[in-house]
C-alpha atoms as a PDB file:
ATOM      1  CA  UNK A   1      76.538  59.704 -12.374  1.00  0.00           C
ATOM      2  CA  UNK A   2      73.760  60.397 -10.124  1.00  0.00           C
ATOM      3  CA  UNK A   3      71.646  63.261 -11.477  1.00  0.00           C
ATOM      4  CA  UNK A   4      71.714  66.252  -9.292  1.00  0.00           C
ATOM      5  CA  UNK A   5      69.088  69.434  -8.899  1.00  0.00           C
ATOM      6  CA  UNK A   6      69.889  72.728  -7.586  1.00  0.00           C
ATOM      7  CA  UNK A   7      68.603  74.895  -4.773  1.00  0.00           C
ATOM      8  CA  UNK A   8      69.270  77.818  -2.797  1.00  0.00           C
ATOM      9  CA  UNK A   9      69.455  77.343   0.960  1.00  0.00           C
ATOM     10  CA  UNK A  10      67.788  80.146   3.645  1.00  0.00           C
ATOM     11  CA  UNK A  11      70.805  82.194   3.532  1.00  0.00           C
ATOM     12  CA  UNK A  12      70.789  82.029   0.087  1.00  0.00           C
ATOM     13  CA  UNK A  13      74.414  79.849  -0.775  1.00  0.00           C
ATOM     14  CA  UNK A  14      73.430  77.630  -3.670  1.00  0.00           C
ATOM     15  CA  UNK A  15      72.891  73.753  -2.648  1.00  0.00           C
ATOM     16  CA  UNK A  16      73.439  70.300  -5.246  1.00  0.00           C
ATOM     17  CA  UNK A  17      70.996  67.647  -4.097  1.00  0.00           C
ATOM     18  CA  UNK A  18      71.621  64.132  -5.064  1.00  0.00           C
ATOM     19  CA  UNK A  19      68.452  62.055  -4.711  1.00  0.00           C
ATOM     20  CA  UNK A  20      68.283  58.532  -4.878  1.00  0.00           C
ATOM     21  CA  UNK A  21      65.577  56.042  -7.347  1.00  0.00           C
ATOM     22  CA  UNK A  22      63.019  56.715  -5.173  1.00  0.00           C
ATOM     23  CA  UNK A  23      63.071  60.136  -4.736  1.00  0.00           C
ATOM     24  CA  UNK A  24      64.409  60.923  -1.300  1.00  0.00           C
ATOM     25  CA  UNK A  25      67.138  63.360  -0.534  1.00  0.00           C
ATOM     26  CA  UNK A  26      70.541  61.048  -1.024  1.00  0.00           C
ATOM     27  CA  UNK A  27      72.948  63.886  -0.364  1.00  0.00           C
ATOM     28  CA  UNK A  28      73.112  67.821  -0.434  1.00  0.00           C
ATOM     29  CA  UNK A  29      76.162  69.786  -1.008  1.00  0.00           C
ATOM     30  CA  UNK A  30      77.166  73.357  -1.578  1.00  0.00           C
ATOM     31  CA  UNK A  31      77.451  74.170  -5.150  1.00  0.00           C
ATOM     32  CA  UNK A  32      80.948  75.581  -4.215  1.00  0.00           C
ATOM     33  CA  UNK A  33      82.505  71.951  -2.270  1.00  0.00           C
ATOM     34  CA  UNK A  34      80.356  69.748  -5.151  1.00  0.00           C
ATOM     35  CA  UNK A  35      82.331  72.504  -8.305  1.00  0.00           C
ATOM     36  CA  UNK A  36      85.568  71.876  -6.436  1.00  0.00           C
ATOM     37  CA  UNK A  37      85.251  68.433  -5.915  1.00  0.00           C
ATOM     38  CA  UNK A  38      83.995  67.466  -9.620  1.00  0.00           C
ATOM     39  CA  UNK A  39      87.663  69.396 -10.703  1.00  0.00           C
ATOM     40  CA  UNK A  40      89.736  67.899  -8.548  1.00  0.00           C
ATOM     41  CA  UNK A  41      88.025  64.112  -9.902  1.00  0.00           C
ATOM     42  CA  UNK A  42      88.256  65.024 -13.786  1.00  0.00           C
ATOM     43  CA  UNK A  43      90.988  66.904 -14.057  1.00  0.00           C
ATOM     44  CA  UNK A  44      92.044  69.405 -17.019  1.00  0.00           C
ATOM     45  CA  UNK A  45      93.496  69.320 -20.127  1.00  0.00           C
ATOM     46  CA  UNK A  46      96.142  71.971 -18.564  1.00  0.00           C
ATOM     47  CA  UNK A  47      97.686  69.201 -16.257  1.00  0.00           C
ATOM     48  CA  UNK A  48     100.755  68.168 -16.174  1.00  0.00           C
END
């Protein structure tokens, strides 16, 4: 999984940026769609 670093945009909503190997900005995401997202992939244990 790509590695990811946080940061808080101008009006203050927290951001996930995914950079690529050389450094540049790959994607950004709010923390809130990225959270959601990674839940809806993996799943919990309380599925059914």
């Amino acid at each position: 999984m790509a590695k990811r670093t946080t940061h808080r945009s101008s009006k203050g909503t927290k951001l996930y940026a995914v950079r690529d190997k050389s450094g540049k900005f790959k994607d950004i995401q709010t923390y809130k769609r990225a959270h959601s997202a990674d839940l809806r992939k993996k799943g919990t244990k309380g599925d059914k």
